[in-house]
N, C-alpha and C. Protein backbone atom coordinates (compact mmCIF):
# COMPACT_ATOMS: atom_id res chain seq x y z
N UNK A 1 0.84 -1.20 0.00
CA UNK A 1 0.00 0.00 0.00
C UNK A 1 0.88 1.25 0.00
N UNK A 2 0.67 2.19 -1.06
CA UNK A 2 1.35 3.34 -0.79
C UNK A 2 0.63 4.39 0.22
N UNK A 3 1.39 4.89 0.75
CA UNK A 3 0.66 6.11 1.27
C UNK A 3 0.23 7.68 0.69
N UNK A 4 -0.52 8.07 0.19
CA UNK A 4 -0.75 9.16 -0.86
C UNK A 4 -0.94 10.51 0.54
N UNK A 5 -1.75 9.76 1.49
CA UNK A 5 -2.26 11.13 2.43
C UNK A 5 -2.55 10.89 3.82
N UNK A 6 -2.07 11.64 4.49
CA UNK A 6 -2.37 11.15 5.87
C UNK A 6 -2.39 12.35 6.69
N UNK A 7 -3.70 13.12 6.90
CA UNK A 7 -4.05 13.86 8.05
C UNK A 7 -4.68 13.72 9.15
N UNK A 8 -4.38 14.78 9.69
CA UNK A 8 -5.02 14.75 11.30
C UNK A 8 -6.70 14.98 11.29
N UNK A 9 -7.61 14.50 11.86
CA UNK A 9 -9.08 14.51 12.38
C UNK A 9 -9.40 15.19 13.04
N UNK A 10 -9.40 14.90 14.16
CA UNK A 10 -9.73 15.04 15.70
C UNK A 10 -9.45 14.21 16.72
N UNK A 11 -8.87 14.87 18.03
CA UNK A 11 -8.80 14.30 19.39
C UNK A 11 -9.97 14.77 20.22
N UNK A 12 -10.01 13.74 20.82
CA UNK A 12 -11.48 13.67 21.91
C UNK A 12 -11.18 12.71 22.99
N UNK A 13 -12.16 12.73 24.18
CA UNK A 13 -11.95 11.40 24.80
C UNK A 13 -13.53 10.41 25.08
N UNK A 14 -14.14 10.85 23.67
CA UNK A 14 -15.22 10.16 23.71
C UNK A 14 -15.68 9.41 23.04
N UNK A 15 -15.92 7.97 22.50
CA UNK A 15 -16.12 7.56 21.60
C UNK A 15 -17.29 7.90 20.83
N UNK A 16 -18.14 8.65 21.16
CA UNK A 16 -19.26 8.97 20.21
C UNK A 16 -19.12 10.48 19.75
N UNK A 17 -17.82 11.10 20.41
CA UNK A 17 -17.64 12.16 19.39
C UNK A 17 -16.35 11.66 18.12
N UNK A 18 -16.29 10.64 18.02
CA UNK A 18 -15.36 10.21 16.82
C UNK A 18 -16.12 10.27 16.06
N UNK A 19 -15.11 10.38 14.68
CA UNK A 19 -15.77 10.83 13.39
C UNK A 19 -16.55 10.14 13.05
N UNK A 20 -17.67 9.71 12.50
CA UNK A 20 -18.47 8.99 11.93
C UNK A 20 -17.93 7.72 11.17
N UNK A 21 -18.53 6.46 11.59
CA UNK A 21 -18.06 5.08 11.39
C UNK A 21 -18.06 4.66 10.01
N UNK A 22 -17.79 5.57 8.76
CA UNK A 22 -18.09 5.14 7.56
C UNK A 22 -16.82 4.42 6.79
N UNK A 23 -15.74 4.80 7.50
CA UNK A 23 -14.23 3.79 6.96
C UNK A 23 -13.80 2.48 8.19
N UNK A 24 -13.38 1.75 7.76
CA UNK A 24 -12.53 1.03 8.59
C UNK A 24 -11.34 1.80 9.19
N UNK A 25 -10.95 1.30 10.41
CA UNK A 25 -10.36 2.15 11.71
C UNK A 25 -9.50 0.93 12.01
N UNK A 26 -8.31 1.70 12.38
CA UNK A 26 -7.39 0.69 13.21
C UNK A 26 -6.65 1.48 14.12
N UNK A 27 -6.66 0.79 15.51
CA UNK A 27 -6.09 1.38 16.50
C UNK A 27 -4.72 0.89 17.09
N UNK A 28 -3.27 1.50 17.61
CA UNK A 28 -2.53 1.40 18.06
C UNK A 28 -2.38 2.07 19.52
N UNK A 29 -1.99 0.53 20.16
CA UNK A 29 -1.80 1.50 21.15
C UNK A 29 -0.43 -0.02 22.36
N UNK A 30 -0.36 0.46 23.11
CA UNK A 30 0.85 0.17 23.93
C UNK A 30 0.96 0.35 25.41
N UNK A 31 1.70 0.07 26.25
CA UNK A 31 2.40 0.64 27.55
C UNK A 31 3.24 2.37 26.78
N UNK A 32 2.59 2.77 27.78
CA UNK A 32 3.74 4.26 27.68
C UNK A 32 5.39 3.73 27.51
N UNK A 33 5.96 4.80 26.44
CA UNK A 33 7.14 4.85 25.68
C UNK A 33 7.43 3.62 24.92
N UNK A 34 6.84 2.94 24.55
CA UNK A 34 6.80 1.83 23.79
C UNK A 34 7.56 1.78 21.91
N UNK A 35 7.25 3.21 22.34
CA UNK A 35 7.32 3.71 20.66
C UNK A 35 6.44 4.06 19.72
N UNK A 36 5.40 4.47 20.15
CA UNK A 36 3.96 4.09 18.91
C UNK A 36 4.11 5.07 18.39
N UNK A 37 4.30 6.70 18.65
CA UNK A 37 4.54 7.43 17.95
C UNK A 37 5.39 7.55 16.84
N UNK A 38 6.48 6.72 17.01
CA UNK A 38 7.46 7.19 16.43
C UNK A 38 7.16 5.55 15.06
N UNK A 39 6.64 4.58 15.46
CA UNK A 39 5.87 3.72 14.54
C UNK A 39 4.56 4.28 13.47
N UNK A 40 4.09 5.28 13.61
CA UNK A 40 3.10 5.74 13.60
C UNK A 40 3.57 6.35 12.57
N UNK A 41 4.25 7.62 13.16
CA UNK A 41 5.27 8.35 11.60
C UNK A 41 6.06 7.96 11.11
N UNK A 42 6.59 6.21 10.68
CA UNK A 42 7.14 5.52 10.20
C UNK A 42 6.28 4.69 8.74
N UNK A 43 5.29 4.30 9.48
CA UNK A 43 3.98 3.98 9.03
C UNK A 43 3.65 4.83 7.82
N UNK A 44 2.92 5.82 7.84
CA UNK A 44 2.47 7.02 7.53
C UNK A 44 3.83 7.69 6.76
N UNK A 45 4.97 7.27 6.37
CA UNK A 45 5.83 8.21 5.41
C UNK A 45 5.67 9.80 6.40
N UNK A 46 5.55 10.16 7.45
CA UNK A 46 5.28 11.21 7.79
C UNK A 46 6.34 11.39 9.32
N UNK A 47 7.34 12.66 9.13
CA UNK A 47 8.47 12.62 10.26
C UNK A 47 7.52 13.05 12.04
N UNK A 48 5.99 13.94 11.21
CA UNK A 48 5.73 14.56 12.63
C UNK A 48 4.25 14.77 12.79
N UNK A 49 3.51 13.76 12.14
CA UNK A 49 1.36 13.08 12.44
C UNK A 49 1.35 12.90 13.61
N UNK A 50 2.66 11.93 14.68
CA UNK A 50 2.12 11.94 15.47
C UNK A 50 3.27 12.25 16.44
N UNK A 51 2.57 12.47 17.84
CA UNK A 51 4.06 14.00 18.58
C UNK A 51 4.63 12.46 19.30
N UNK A 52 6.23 12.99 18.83
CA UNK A 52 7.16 12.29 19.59
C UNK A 52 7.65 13.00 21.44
N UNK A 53 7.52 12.36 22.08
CA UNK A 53 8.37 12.82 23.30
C UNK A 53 8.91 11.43 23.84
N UNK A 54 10.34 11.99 24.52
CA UNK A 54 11.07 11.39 25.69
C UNK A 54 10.08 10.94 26.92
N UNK A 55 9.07 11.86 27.26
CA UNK A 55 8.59 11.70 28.37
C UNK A 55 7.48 10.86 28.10
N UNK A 56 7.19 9.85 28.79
CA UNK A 56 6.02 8.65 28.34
C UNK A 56 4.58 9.54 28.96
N UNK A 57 3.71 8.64 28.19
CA UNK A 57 2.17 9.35 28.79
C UNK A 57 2.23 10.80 27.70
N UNK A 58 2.63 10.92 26.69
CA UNK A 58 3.03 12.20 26.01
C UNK A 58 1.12 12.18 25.41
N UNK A 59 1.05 10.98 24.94
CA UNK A 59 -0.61 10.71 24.33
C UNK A 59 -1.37 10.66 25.64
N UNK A 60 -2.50 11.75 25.28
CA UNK A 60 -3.99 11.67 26.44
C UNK A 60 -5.39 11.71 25.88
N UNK A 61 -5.36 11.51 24.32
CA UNK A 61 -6.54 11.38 23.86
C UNK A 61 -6.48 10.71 22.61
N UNK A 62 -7.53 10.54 22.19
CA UNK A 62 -7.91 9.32 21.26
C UNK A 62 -8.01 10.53 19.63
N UNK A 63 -6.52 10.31 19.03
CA UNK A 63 -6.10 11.30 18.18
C UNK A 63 -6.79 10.12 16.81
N UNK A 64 -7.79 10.64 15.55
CA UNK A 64 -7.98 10.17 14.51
C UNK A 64 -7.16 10.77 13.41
N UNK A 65 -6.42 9.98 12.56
CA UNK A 65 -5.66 10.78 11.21
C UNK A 65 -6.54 9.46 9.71
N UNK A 66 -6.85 10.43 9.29
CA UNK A 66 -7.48 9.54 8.09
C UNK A 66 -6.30 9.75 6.85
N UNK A 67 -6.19 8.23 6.42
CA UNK A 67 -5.27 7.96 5.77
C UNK A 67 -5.51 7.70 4.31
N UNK A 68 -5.37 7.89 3.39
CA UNK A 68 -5.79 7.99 1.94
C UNK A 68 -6.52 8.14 1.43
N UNK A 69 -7.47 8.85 2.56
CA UNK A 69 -9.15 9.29 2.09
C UNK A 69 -9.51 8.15 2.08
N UNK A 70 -9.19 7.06 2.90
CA UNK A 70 -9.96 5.65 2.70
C UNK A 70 -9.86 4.99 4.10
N UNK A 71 -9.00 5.30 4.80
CA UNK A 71 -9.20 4.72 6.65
C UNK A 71 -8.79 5.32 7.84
N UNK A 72 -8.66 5.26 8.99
CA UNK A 72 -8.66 5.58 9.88
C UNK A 72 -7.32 4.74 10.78
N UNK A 73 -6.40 5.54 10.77
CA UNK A 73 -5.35 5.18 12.04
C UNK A 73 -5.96 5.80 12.99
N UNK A 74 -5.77 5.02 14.61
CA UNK A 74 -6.24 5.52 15.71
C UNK A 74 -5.11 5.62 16.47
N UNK A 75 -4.50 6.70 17.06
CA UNK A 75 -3.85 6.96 18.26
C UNK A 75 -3.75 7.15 19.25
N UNK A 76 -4.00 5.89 20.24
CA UNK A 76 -4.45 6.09 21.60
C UNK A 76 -3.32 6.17 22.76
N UNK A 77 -3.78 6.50 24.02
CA UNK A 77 -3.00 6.56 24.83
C UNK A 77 -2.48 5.80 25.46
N UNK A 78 -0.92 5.38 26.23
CA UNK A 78 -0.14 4.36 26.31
C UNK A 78 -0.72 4.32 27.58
N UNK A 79 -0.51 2.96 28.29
CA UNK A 79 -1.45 2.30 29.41
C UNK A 79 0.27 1.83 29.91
N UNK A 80 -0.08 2.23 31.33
CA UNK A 80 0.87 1.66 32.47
C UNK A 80 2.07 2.66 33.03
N UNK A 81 1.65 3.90 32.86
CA UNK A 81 2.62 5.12 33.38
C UNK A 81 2.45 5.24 34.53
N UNK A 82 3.43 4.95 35.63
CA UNK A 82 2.80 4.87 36.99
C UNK A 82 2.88 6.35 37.69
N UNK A 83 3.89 7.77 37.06
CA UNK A 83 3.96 8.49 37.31
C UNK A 83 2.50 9.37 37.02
N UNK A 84 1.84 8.88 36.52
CA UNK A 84 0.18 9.97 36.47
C UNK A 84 -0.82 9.40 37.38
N UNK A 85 -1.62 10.65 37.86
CA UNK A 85 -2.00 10.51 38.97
C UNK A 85 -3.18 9.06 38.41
N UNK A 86 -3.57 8.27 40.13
CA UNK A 86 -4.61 7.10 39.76
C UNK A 86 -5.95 7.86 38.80
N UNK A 87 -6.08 8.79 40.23
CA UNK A 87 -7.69 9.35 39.15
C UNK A 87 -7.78 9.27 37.49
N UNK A 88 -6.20 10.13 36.89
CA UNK A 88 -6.24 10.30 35.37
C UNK A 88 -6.33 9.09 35.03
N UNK A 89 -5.21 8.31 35.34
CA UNK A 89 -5.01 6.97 34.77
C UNK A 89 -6.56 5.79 34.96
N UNK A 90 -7.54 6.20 35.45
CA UNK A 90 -8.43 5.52 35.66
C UNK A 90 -9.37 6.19 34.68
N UNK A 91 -9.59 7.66 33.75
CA UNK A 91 -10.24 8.68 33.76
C UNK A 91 -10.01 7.53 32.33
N UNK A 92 -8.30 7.51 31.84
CA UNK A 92 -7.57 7.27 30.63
C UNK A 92 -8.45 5.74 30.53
N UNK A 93 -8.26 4.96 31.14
CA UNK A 93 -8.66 3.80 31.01
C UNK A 93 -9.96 3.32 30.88
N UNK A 94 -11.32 4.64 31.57
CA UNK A 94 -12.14 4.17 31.06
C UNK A 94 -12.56 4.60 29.42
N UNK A 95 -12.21 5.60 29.36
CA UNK A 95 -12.55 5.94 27.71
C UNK A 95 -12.26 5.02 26.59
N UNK A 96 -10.97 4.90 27.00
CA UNK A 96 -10.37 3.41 26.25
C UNK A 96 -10.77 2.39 25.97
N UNK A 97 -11.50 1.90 26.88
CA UNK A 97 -12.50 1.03 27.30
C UNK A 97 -13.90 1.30 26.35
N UNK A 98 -14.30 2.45 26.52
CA UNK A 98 -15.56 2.64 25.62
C UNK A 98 -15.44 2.61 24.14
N UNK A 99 -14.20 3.16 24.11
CA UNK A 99 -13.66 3.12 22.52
C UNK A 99 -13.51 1.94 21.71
N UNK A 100 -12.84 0.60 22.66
CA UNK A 100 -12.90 -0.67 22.20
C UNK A 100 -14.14 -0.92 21.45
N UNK A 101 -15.47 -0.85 22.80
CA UNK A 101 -16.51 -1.27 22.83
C UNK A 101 -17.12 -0.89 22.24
N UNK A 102 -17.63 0.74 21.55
CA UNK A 102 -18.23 1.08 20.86
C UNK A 102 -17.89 1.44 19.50
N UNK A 103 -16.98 1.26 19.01
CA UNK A 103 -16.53 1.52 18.13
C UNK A 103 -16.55 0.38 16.82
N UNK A 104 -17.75 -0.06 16.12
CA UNK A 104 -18.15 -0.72 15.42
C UNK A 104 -17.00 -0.95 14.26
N UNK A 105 -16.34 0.15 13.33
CA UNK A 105 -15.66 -0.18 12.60
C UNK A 105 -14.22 -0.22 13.23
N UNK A 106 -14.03 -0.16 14.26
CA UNK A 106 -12.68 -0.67 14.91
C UNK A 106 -12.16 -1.99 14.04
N UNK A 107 -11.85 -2.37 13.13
CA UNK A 107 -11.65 -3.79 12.80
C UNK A 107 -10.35 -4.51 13.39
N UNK A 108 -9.19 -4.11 13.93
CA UNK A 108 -8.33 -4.83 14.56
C UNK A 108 -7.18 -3.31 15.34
N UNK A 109 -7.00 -3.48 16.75
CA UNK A 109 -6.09 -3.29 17.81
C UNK A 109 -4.86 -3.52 17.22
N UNK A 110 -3.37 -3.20 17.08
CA UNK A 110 -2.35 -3.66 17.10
C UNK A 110 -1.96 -2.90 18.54
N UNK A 111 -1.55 -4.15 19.10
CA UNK A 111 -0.83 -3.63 20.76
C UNK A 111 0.67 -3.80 20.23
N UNK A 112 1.25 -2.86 20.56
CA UNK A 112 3.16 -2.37 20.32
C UNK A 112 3.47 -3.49 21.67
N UNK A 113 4.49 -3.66 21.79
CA UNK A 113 5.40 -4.48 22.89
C UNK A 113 6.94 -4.30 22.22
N UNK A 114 7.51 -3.99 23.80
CA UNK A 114 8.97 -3.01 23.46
C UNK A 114 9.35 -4.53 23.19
N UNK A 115 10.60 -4.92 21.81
CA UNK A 115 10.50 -6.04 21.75
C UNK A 115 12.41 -6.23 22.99
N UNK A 116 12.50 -4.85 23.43
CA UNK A 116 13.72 -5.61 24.41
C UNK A 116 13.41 -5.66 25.81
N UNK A 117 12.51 -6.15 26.12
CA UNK A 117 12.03 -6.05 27.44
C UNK A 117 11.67 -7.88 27.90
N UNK A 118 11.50 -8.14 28.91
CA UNK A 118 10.97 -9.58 29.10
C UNK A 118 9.26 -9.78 29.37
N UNK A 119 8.73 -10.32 29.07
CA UNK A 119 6.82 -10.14 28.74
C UNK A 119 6.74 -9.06 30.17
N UNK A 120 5.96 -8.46 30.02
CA UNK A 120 5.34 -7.90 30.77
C UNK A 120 3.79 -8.01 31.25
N UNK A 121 3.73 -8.07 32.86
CA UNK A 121 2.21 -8.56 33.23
C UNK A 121 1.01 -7.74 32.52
N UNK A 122 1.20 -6.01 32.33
CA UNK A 122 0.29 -5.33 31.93
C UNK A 122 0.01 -5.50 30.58
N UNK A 123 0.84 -6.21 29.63
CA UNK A 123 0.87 -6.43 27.81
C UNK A 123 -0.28 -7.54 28.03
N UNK A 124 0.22 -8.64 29.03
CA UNK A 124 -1.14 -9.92 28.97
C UNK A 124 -2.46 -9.39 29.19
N UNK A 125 -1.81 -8.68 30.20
CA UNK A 125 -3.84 -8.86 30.89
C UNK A 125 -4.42 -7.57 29.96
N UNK A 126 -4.14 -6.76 29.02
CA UNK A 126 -4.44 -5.85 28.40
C UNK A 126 -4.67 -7.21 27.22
N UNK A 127 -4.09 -7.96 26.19
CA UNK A 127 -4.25 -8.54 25.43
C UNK A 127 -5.56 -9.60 25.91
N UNK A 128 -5.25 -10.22 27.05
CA UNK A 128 -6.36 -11.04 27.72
C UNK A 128 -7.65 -10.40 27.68
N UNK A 129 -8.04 -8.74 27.77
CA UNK A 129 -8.73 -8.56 28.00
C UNK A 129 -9.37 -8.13 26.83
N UNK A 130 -8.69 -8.15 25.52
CA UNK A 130 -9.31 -7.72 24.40
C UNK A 130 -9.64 -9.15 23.53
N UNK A 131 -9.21 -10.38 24.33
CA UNK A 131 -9.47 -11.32 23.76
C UNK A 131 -11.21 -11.82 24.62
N UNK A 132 -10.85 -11.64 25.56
CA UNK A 132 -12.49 -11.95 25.87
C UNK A 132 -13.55 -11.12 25.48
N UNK A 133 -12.93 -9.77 25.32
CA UNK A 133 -14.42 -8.87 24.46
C UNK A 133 -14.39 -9.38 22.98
N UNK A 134 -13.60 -10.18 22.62
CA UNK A 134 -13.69 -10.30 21.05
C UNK A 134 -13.32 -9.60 20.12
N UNK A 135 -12.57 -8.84 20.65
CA UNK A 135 -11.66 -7.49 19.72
C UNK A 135 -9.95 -7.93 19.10
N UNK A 136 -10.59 -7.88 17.75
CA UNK A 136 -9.55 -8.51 17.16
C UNK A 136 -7.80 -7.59 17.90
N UNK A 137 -7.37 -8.51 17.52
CA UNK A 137 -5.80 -7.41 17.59
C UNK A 137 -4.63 -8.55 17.25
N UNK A 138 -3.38 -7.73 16.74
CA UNK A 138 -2.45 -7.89 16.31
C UNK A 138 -1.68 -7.73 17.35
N UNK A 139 -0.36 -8.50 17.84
CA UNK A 139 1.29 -8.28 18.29
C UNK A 139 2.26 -7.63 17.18
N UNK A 140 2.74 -6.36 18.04
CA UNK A 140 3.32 -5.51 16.90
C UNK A 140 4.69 -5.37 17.82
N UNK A 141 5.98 -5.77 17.91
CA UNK A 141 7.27 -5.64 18.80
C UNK A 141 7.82 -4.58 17.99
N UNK A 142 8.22 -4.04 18.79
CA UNK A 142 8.83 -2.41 18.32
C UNK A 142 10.42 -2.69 18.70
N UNK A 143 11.26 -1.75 17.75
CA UNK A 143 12.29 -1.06 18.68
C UNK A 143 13.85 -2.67 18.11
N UNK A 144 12.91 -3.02 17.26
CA UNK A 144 13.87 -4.42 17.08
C UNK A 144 15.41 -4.27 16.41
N UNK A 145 15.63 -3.33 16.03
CA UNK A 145 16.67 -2.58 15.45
C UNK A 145 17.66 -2.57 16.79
N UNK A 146 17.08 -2.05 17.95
CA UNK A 146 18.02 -2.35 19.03
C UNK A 146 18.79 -3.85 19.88
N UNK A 147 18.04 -4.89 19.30
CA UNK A 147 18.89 -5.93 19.93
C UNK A 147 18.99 -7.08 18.30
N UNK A 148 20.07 -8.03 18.95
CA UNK A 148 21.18 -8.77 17.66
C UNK A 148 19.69 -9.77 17.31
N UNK A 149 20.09 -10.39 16.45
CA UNK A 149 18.83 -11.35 16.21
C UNK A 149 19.11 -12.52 17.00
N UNK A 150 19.96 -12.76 17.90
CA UNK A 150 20.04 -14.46 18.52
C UNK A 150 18.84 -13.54 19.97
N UNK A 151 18.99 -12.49 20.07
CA UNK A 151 18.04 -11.95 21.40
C UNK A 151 17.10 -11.55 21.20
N UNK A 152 16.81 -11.40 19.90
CA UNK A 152 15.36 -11.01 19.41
C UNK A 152 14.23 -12.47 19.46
N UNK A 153 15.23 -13.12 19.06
CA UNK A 153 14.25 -14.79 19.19
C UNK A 153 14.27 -14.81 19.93
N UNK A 154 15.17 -14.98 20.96
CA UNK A 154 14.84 -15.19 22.11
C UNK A 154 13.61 -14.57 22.92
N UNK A 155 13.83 -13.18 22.95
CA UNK A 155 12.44 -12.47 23.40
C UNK A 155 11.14 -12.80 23.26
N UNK A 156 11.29 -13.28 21.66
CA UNK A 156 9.72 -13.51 21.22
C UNK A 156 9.48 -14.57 21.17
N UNK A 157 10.12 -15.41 21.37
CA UNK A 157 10.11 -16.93 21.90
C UNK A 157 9.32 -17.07 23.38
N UNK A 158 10.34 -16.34 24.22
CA UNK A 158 9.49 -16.16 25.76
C UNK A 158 8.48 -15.54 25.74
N UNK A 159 7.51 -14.68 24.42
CA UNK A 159 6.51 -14.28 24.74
C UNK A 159 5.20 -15.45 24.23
N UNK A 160 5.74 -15.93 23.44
CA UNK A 160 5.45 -17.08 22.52
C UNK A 160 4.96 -17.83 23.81
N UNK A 161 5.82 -18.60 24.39
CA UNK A 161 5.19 -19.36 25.40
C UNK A 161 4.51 -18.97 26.47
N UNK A 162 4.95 -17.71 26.42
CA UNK A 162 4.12 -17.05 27.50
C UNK A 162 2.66 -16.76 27.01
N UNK A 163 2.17 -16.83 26.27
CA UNK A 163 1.01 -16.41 25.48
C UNK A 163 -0.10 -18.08 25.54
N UNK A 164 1.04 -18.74 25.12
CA UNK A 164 0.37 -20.32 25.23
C UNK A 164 0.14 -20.96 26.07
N UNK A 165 0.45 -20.44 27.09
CA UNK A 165 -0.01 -20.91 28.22
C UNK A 165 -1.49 -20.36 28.67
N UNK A 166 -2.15 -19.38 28.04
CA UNK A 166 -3.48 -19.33 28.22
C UNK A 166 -4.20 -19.11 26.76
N UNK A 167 -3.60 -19.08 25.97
CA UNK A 167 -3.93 -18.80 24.26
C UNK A 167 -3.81 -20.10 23.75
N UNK A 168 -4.97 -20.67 22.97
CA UNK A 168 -4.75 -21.64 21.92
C UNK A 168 -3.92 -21.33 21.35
N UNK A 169 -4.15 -20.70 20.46
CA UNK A 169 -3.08 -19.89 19.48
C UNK A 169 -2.61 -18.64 19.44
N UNK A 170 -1.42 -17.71 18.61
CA UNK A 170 -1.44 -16.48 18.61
C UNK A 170 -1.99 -15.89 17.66
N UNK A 171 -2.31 -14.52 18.02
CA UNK A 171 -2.77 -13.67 16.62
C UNK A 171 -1.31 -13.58 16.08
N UNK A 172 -1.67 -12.46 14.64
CA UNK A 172 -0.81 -12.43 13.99
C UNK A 172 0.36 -11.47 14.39
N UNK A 173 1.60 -11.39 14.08
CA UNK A 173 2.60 -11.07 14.92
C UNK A 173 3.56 -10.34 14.19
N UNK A 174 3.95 -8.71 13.89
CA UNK A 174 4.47 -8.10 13.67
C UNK A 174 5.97 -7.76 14.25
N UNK A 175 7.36 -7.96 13.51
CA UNK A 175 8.58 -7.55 14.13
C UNK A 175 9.23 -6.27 13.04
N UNK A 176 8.92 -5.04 14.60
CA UNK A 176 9.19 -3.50 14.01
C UNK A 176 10.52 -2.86 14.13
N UNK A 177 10.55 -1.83 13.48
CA UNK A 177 11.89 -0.98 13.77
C UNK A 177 11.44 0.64 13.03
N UNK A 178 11.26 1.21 13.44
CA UNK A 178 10.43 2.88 12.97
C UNK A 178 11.86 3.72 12.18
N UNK A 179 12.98 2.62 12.62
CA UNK A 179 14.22 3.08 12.28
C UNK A 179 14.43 2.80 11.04
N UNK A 180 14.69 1.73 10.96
CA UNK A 180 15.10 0.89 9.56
C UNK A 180 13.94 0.39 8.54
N UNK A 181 12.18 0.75 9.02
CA UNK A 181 11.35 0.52 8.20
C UNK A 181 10.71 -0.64 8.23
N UNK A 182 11.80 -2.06 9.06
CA UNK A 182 11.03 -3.08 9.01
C UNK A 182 9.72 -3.40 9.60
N UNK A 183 8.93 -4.51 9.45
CA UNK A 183 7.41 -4.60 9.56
C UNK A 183 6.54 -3.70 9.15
N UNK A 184 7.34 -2.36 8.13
CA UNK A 184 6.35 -1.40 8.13
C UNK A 184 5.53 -2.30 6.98
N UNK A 185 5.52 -2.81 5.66
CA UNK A 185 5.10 -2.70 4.40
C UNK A 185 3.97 -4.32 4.37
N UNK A 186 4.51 -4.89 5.52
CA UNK A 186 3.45 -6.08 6.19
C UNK A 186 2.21 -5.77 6.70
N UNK A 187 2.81 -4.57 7.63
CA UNK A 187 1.60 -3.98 8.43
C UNK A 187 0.45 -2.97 7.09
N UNK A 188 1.40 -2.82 6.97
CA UNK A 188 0.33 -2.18 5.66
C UNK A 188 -0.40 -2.73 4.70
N UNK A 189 0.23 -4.21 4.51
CA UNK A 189 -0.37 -5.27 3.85
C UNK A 189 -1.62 -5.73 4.09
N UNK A 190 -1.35 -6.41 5.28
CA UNK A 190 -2.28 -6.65 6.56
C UNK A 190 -3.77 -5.48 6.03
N UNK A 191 -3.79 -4.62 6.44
CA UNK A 191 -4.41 -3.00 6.35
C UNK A 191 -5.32 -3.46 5.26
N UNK A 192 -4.54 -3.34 4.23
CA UNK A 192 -4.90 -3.32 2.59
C UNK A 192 -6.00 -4.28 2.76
N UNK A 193 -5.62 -5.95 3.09
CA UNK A 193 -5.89 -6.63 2.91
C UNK A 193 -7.87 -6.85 3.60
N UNK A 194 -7.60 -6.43 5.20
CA UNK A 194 -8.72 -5.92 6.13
C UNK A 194 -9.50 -5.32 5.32
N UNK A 195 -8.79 -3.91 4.45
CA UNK A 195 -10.05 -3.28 4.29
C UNK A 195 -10.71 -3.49 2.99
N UNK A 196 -10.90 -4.54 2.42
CA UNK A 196 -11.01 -5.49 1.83
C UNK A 196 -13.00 -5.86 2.21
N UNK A 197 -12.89 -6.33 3.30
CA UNK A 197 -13.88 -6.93 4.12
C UNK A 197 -15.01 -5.38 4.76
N UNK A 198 -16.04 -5.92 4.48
CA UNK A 198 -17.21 -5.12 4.69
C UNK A 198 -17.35 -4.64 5.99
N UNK A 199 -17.82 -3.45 6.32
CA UNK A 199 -17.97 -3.07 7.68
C UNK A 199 -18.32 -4.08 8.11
N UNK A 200 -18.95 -4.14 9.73
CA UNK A 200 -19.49 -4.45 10.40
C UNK A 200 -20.53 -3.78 10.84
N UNK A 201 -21.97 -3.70 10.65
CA UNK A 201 -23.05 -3.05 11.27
C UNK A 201 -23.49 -3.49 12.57
């Protein structure tokens, strides 16, 4: 898929003030500093759609950029910043929550996972929990440019089993780098391919 266009929408934190459900939508989202931003304008041929910062929790609302006059990237906010206060982080989590749920042409989640880290409890029970609402989603490992490939298997090996131990199977499984481009032209494949398939009413 080439990318011809990719602008900004609107941020909100409500799912029924999102734009009207007439394209297919796909949402990214992660643990704070994960990288999604910087995947995002990797994605998108674009250096600055979506704001990069050092400081995690940089995303606080549910940012729409419509992409070739034909879909919807979603940019949501990273889950597990322990430096923001409970109230926000509970404020963050329920919207999120509604957004899953109401959001009819949502057709698939890609959750980011830093791929140099060892599984993390909040990646499961966030994946766990989009598997019991029935919300499709993708494994998208970011950041893979930073470790050799004998530690990259390794990583995703331990998430691998870590996953199977309560997963029949895995969804489908993306290995990124916002640096070097890889997984971008899959993920876009993927995309192409989705929007393919008829809403959902």
């Amino acid at each position: 898929m080439l990318i011809k266009s990719a602008k900004f929408i609107i941020s909100n934190v409500k799912a029924e003030n999102c734009p009207k459900p007439i394209f297919p939508e796909y949402a990214f989202i992660g643990r704070s500093n994960v990288g999604k931003s910087s995947l995002i304008n990797s994605i998108t041929n674009r250096k600055k759609l979506a704001k990069t910062s050092r400081t995690p929790g940089k995303t606080q609302l549910i940012n729409h950029f419509l992409i070739n006059e034909q879909w919807y990237l979603v940019d949501l906010p990273g889950y597990g910043y322990a430096k923001r206060a409970k109230t926000e982080r509970k404020k963050w989590q329920q919207f999120i929550t509604n957004y899953f749920l109401k959001r009819q042409n949502m057709l698939c989640a890609f959750v980011l996972l830093d791929s140099r880290l060892s599984p993390q409890k909040i990646d499961f029970e966030f994946m766990e929990w989009l598997g019991e609402n029935r919300i499709p989603f993708n494994m998208v490992f970011t950041k893979t440019d930073k470790l050799s490939s004998i530690q990259l298997d390794k990583n995703l090996s331990d998430y691998t089993n870590k996953m199977l131990e309560k997963w029949e199977s895995l969804p489908p499984v993306f290995k990124t780098s916002a640096v070097n481009k890889l997984g971008i032209e899959e993920i876009l494949g993927f995309i192409e391919e989705t929007n393919r398939l008829p809403l959902p009413h």
